[in-house]
N, C-alpha and C. Protein backbone atom coordinates (compact mmCIF):
# COMPACT_ATOMS: atom_id res chain seq x y z
N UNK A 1 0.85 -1.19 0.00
CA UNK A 1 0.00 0.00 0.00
C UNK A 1 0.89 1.24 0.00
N UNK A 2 0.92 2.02 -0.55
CA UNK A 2 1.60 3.46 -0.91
C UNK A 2 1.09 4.57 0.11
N UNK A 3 2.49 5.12 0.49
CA UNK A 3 2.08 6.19 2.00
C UNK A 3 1.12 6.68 1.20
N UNK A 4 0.69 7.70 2.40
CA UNK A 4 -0.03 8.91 2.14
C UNK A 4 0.94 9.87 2.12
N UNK A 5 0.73 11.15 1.68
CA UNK A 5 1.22 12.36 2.06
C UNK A 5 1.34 12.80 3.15
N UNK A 6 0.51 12.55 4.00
CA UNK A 6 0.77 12.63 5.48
C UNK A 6 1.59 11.78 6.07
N UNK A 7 1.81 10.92 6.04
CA UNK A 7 3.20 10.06 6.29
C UNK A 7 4.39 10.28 5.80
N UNK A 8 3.98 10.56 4.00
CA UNK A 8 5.70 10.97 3.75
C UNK A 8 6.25 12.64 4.26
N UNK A 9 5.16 12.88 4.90
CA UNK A 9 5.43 14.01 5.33
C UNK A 9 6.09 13.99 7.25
N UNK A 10 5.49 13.21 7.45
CA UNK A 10 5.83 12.75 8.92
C UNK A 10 7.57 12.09 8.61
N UNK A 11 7.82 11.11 8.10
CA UNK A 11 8.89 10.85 7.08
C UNK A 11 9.72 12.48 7.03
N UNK A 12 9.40 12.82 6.28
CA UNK A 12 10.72 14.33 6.26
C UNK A 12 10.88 15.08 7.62
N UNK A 13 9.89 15.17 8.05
CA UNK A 13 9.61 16.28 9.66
C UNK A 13 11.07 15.44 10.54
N UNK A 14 10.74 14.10 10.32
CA UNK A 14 11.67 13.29 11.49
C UNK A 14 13.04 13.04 11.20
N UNK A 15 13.19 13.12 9.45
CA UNK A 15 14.58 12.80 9.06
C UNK A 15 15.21 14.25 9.34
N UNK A 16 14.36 15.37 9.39
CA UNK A 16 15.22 16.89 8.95
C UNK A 16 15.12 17.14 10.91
N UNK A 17 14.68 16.92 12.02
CA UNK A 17 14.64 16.93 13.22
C UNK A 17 15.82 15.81 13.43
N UNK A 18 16.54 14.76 12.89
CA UNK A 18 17.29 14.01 12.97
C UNK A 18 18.63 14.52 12.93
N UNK A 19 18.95 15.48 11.27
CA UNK A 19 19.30 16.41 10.68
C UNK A 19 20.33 17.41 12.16
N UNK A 20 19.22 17.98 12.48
CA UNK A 20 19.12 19.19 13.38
C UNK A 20 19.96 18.64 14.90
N UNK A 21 19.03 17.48 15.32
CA UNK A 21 20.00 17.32 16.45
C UNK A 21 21.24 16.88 16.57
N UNK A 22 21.79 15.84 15.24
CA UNK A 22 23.16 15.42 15.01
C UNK A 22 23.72 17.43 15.34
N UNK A 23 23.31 17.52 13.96
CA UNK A 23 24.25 19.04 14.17
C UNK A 23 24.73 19.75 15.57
N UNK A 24 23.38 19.84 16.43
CA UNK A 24 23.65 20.74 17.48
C UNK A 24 24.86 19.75 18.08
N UNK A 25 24.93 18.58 18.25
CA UNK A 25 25.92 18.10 19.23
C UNK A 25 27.30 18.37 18.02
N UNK A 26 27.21 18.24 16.84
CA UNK A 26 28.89 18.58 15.90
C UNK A 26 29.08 19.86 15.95
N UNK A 27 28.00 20.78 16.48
CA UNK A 27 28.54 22.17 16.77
C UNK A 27 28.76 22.20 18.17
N UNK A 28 27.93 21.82 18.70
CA UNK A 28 28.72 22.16 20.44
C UNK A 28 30.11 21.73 20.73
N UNK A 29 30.45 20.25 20.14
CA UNK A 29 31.85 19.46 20.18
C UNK A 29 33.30 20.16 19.66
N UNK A 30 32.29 20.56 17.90
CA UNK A 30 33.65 21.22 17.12
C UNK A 30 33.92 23.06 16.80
N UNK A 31 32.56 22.84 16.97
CA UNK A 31 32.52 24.41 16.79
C UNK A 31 31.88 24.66 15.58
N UNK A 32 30.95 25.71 14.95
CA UNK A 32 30.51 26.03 13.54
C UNK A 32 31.61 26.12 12.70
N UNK A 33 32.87 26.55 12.72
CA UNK A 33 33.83 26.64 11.41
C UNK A 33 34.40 25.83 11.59
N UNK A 34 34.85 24.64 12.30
CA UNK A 34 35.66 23.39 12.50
C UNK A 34 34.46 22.39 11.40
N UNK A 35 32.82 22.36 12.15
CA UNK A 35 32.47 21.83 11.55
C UNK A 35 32.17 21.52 10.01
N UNK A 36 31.77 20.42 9.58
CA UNK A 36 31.83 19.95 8.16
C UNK A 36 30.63 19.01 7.71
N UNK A 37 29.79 19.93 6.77
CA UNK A 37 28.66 18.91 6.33
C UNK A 37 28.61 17.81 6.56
N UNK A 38 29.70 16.67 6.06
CA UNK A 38 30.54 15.59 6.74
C UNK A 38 30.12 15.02 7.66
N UNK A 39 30.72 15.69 8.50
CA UNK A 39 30.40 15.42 10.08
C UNK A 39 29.06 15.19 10.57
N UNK A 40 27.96 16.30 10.07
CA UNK A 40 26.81 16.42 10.28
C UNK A 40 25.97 15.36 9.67
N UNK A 41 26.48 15.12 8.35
CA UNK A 41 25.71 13.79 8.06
C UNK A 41 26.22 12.19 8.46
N UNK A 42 27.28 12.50 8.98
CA UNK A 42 28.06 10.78 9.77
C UNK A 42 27.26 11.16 11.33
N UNK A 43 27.21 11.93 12.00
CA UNK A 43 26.20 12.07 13.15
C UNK A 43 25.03 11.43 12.92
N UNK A 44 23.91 12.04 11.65
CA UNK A 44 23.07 11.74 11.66
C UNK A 44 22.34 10.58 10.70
N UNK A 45 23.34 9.62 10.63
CA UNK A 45 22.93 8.69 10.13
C UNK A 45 22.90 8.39 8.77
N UNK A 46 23.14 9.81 8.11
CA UNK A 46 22.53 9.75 6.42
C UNK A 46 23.44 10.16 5.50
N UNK A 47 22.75 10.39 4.47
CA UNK A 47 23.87 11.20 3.38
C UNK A 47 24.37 12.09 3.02
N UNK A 48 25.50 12.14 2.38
CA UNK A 48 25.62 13.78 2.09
C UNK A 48 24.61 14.12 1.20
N UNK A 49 23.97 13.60 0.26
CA UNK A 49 23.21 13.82 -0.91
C UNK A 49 21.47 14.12 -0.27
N UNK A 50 21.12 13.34 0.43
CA UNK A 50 20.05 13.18 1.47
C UNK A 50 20.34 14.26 2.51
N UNK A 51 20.95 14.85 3.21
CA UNK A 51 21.13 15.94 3.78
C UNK A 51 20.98 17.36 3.04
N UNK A 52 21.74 17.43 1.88
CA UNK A 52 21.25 18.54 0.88
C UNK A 52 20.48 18.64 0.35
N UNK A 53 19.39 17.57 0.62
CA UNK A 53 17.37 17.69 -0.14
C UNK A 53 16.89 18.81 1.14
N UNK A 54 18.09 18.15 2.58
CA UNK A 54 17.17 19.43 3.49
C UNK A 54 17.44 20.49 3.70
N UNK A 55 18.66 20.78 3.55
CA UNK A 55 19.54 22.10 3.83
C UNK A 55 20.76 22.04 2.70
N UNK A 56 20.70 23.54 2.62
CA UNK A 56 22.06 24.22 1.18
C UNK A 56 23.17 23.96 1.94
N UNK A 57 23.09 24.21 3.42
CA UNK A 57 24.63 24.26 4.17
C UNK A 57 24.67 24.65 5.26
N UNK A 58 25.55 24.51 5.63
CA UNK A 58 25.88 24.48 7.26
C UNK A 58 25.16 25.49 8.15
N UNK A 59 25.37 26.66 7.35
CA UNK A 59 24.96 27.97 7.54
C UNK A 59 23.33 27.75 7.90
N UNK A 60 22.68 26.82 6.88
CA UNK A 60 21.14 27.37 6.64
C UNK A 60 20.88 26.34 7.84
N UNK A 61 21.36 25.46 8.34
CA UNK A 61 21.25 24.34 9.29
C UNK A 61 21.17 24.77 10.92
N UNK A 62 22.44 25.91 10.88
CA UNK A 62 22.61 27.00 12.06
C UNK A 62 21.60 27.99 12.37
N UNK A 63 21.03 28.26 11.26
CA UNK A 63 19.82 29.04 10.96
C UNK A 63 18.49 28.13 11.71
N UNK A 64 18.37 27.12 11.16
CA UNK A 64 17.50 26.11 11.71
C UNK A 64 16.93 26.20 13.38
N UNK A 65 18.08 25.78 13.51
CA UNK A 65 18.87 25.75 15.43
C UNK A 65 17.92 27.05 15.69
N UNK A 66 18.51 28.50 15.45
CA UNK A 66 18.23 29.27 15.97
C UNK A 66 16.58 29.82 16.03
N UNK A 67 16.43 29.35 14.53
CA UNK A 67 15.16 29.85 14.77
C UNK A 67 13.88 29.02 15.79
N UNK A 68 14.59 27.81 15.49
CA UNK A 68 13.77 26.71 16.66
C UNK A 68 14.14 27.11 18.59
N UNK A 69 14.84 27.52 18.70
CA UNK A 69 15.75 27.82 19.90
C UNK A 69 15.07 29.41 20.09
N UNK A 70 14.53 29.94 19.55
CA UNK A 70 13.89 31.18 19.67
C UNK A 70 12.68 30.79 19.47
N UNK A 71 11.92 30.08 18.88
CA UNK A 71 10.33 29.47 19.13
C UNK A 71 10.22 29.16 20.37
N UNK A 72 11.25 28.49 20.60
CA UNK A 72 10.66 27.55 21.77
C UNK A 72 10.77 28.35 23.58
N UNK A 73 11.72 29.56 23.02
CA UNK A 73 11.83 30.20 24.25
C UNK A 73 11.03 31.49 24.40
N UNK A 74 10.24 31.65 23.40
CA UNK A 74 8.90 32.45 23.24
C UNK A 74 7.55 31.25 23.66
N UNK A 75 7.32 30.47 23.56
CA UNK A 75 6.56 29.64 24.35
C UNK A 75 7.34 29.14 25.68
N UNK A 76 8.13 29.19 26.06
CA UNK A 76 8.29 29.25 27.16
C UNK A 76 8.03 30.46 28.31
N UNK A 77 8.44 31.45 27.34
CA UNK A 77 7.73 32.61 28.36
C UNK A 77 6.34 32.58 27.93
N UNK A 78 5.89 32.34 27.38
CA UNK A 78 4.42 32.31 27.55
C UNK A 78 4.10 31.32 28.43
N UNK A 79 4.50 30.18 28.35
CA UNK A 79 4.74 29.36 29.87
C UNK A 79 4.86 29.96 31.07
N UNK A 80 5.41 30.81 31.50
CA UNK A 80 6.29 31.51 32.63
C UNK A 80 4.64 32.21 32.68
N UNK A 81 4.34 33.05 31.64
CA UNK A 81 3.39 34.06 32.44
C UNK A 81 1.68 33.49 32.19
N UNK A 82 1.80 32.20 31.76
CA UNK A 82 0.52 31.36 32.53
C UNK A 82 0.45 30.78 33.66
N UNK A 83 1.83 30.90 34.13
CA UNK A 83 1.76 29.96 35.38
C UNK A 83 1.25 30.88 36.81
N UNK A 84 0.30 29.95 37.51
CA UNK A 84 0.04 30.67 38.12
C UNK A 84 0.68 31.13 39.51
N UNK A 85 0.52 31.69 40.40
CA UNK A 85 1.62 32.19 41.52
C UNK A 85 1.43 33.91 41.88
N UNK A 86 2.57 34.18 42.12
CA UNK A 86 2.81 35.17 42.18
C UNK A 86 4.02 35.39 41.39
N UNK A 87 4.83 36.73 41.18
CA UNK A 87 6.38 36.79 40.36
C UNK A 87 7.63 35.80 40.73
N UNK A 88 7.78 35.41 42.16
CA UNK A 88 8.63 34.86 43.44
C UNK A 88 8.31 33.39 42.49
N UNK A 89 7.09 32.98 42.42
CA UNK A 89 7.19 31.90 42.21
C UNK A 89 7.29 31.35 41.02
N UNK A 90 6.83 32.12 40.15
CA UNK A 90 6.58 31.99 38.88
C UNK A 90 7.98 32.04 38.25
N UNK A 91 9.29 32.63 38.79
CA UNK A 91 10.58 33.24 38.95
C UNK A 91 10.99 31.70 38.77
N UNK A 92 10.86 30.95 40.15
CA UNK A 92 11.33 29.64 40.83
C UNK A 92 11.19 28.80 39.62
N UNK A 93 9.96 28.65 39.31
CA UNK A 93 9.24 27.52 37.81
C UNK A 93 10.06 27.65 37.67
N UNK A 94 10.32 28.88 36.68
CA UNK A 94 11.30 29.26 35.43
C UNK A 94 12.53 28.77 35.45
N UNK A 95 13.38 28.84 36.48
CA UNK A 95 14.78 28.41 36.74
C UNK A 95 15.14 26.97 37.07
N UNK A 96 13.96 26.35 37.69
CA UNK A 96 13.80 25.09 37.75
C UNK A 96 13.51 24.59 36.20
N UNK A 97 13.26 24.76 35.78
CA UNK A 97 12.95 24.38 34.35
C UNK A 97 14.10 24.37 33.29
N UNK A 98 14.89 25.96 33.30
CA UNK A 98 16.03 25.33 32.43
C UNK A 98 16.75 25.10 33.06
N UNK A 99 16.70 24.90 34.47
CA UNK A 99 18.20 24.11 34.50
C UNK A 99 17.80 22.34 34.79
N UNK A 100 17.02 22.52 34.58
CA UNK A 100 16.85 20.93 33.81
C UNK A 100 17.00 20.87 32.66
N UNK A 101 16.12 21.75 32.26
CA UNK A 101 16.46 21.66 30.22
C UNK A 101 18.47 21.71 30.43
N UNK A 102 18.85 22.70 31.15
CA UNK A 102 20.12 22.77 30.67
C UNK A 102 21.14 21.08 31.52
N UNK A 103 20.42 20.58 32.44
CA UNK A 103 21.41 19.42 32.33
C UNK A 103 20.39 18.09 31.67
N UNK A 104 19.67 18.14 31.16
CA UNK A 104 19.37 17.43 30.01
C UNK A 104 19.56 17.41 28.52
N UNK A 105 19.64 18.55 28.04
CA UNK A 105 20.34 19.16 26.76
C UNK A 105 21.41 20.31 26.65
N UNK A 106 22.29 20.41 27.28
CA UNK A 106 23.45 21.37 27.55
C UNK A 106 24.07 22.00 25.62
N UNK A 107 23.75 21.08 24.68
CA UNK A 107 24.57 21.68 23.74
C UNK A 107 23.82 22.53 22.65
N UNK A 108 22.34 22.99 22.71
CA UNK A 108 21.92 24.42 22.42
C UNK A 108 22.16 24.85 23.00
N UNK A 109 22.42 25.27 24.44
CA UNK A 109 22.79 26.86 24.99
C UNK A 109 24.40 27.15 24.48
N UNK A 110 25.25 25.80 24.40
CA UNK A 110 26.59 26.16 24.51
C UNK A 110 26.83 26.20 22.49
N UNK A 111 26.14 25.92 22.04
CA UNK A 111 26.55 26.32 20.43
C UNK A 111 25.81 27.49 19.96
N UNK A 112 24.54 28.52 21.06
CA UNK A 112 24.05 29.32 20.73
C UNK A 112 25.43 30.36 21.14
N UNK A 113 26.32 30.07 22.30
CA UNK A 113 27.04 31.23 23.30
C UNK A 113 28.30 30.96 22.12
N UNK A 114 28.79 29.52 22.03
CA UNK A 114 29.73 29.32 21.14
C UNK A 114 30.10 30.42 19.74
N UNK A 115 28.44 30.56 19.33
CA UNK A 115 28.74 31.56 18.24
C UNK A 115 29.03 32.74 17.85
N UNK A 116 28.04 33.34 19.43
CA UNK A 116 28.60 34.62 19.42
C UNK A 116 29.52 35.57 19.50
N UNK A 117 30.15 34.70 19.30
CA UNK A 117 31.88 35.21 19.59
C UNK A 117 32.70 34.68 18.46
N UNK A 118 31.83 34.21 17.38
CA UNK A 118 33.14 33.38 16.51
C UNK A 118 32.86 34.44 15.22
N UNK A 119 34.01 34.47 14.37
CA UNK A 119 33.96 35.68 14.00
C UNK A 119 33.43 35.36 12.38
N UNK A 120 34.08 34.12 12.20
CA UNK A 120 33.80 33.05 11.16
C UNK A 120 32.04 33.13 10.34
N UNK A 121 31.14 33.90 11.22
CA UNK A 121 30.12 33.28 10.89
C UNK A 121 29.58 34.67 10.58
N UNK A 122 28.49 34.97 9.58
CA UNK A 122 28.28 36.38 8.91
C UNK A 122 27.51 36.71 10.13
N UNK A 123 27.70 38.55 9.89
CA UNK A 123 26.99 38.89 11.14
C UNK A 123 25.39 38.74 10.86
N UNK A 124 24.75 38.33 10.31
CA UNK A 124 23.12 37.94 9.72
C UNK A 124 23.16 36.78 10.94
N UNK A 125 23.87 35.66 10.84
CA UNK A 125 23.54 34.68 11.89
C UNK A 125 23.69 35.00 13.06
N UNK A 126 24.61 35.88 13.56
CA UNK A 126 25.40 36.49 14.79
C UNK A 126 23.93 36.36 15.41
N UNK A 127 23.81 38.29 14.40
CA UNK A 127 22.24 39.04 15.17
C UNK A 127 21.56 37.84 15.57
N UNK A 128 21.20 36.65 14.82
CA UNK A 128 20.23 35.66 15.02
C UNK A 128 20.21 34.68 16.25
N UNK A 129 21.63 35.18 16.69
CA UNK A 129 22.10 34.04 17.51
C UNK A 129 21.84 34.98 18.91
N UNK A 130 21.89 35.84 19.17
CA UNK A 130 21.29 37.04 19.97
C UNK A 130 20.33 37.31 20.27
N UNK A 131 18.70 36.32 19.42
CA UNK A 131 17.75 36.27 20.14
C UNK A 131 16.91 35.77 21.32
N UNK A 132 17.41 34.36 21.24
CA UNK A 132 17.31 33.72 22.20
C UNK A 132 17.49 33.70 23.64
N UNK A 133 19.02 34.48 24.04
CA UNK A 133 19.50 34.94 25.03
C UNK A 133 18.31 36.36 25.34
N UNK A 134 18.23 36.94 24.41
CA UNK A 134 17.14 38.51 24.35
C UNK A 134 16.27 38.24 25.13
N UNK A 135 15.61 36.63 24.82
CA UNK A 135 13.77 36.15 24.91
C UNK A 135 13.93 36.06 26.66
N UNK A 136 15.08 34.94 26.87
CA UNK A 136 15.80 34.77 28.27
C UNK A 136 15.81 36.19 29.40
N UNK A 137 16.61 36.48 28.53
CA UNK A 137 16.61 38.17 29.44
C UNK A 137 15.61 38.78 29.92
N UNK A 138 14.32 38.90 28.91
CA UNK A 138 13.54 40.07 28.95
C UNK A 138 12.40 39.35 29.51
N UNK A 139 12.52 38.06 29.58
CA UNK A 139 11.51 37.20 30.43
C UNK A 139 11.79 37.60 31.99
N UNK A 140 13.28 36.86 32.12
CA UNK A 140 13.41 37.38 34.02
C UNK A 140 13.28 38.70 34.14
N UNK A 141 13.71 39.50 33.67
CA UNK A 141 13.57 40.91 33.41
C UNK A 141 12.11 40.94 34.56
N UNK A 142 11.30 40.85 33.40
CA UNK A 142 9.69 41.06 33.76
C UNK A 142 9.00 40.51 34.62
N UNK A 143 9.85 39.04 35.20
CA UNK A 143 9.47 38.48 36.38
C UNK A 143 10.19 39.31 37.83
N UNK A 144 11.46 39.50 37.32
CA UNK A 144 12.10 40.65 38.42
C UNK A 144 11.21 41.83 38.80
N UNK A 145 11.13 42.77 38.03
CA UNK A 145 10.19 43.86 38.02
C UNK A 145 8.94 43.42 38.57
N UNK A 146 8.10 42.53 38.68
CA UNK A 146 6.91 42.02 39.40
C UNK A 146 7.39 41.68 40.61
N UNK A 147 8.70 41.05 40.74
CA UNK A 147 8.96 40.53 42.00
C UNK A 147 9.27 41.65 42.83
N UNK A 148 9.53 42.76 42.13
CA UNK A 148 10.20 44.37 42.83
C UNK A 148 8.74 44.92 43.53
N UNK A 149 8.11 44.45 42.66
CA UNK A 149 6.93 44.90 42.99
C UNK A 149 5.93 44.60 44.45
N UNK A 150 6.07 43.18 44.18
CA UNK A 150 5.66 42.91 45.48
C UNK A 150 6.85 42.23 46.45
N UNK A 151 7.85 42.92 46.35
CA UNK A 151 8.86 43.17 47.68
C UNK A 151 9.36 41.84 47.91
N UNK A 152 9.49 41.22 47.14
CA UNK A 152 10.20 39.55 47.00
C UNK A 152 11.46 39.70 45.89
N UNK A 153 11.67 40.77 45.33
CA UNK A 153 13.30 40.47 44.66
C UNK A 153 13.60 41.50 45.14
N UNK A 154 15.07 41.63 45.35
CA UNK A 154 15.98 42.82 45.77
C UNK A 154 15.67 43.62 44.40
N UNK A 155 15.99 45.28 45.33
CA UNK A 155 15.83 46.32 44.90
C UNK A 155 16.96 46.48 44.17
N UNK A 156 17.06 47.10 42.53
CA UNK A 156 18.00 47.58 41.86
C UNK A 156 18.02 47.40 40.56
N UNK A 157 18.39 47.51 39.35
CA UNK A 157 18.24 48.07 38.17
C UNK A 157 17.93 46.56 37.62
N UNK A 158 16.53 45.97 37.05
CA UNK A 158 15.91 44.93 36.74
C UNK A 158 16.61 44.68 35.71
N UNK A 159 17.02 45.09 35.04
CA UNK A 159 18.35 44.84 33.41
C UNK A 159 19.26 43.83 34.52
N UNK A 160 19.91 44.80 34.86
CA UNK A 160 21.40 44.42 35.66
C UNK A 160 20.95 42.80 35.99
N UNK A 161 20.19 42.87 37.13
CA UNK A 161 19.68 41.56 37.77
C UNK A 161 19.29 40.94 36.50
N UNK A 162 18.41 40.69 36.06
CA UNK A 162 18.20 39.88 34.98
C UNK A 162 19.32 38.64 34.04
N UNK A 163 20.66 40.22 33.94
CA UNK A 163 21.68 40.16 33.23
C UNK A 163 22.79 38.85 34.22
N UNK A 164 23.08 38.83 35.60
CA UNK A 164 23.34 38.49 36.79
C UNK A 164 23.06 36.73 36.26
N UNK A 165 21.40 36.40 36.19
CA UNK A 165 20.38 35.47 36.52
C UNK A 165 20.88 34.59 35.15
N UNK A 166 21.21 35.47 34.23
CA UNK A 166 21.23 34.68 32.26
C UNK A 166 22.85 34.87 32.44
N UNK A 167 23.34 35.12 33.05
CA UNK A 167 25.20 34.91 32.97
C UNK A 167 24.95 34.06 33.60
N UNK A 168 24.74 33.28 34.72
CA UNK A 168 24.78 32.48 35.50
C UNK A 168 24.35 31.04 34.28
N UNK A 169 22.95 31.32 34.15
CA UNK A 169 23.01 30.31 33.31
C UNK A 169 24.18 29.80 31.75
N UNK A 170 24.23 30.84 31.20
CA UNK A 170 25.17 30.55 29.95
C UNK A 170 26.54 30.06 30.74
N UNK A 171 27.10 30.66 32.01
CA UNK A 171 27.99 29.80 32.32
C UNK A 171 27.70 28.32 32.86
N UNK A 172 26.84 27.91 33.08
CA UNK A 172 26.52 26.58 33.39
C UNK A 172 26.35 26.08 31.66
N UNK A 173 25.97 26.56 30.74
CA UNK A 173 25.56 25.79 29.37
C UNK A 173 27.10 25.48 29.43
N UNK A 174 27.89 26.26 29.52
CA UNK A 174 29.43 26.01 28.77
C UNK A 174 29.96 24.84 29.48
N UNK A 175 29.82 25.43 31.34
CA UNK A 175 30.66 24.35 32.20
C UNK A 175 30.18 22.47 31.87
N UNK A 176 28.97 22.48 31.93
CA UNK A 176 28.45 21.30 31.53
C UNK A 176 28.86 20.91 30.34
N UNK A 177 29.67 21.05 29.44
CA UNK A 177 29.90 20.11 28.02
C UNK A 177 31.56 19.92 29.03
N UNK A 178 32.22 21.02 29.47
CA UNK A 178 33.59 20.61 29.77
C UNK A 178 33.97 19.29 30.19
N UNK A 179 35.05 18.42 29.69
CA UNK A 179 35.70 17.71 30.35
C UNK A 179 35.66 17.75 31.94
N UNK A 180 35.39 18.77 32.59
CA UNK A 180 35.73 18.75 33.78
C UNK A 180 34.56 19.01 34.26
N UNK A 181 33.00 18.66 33.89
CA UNK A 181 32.15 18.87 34.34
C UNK A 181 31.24 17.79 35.18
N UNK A 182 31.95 16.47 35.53
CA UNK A 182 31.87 16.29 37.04
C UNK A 182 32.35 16.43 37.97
N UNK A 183 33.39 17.51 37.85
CA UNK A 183 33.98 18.19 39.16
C UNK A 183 33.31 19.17 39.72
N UNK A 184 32.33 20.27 38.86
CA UNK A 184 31.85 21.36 39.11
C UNK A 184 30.26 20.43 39.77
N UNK A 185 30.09 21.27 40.98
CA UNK A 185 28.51 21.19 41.35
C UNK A 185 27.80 21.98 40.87
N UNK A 186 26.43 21.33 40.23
CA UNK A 186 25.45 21.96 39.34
C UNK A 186 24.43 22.64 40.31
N UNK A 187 24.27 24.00 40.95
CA UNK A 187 23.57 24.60 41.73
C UNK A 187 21.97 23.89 41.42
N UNK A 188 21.03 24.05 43.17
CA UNK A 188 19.87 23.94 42.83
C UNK A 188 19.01 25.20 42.24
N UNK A 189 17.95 25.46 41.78
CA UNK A 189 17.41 26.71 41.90
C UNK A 189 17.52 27.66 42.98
N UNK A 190 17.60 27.24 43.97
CA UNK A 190 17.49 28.03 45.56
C UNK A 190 18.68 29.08 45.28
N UNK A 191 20.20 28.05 44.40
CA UNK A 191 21.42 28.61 44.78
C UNK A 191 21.33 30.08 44.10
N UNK A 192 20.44 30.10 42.61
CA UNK A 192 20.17 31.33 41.90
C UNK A 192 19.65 32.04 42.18
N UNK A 193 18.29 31.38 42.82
CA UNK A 193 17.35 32.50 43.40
C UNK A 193 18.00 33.41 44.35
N UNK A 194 18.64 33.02 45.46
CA UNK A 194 19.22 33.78 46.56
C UNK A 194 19.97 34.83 46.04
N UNK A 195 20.33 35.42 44.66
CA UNK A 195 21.22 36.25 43.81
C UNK A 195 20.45 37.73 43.61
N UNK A 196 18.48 37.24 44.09
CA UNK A 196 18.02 38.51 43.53
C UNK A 196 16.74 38.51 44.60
N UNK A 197 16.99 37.44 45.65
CA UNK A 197 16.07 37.50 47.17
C UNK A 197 16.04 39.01 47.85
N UNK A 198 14.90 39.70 48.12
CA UNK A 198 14.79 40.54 48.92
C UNK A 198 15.33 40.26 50.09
């Protein structure tokens, strides 16, 4: 019996999501300009020829990443501000959450931070790679400022703090791929929260 279209479509969704996650781990490992189409298709199982039905190149693949990595952290703050609570708590969710996401999947945050600094890559992807961290920011941001509000986060410039709360994390994306990252203890939420406790 001959798929349907809806199957061979389910079929591409899973081979090009296949695609995507080989990559993120050959970019977190090697880096975007170390890496090599190559690589990306011996990760993920397939071909070089079969890889270029889904993507032109490395570039448009990085593109991929980001724009999925910025979906998903725009529904996450929409997550954040359905939840119910108050700012204090709604704060707590939030941090409890990626830092699970971040010791369950550590190598999007560290190939989003990886890039921004590599010089290799046109500044079109840079900017792109700058949103995600933005979505991050301007989320605690706005949970700070509520928490200022009702006298549960320390008083002082809600940027700054915010800024404090998302360094903390991007240094945990990085420390966690290191070689030496069962030496480092992975803080609980409590350890972050206490950074912006009234």
């Amino acid at each position: 019996m001959p798929r349907t279209e809806a199957s061979n479509q389910q079929i591409r969704d899973e081979r090009r999501e296949q695609i995507l996650q080989a990559a993120i781990k050959v970019f977190a490992r090697q880096g975007f300009s170390a890496a090599k189409i190559a690589d990306i298709a011996k990760a993920a199982q397939t071909s070089h020829g079969l890889l270029y039905h889904y993507f032109d190149n490395k570039e448009e693949i990085f593109a991929a990443l980001i724009e999925r990595t910025t979906h998903d952290l725009q529904q996450f703050a929409e997550a954040i501000r359905m939840q119910s609570g108050d700012a204090w708590e709604r704060l707590t969710w939030a941090l409890t959450r990626i830092l699970q996401g971040l010791r369950r999947q550590p190598d999007i945050y560290a190939v989003m931070l990886q890039e921004l600094a590599n010089e290799a890559i046109s500044p079109e992807l840079r900017q792109l790679a700058t949103r995600p961290a933005a979505i991050l920011q301007e989320t605690l941001k706005q949970l700070i400022v509520e928490g200022q509000a009702e006298g549960r986060v320390v008083a002082g410039d809600p940027d700054e703090l915010a800024g404090v709360l998302t360094f903390c994390i991007e240094g945990l994306s990085v420390n966690v791929l290191s070689p030496y990252s069962a030496s480092v203890i992975f803080p609980k939420p409590e350890t972050l929260l206490r950074l912006v406790k009234s």
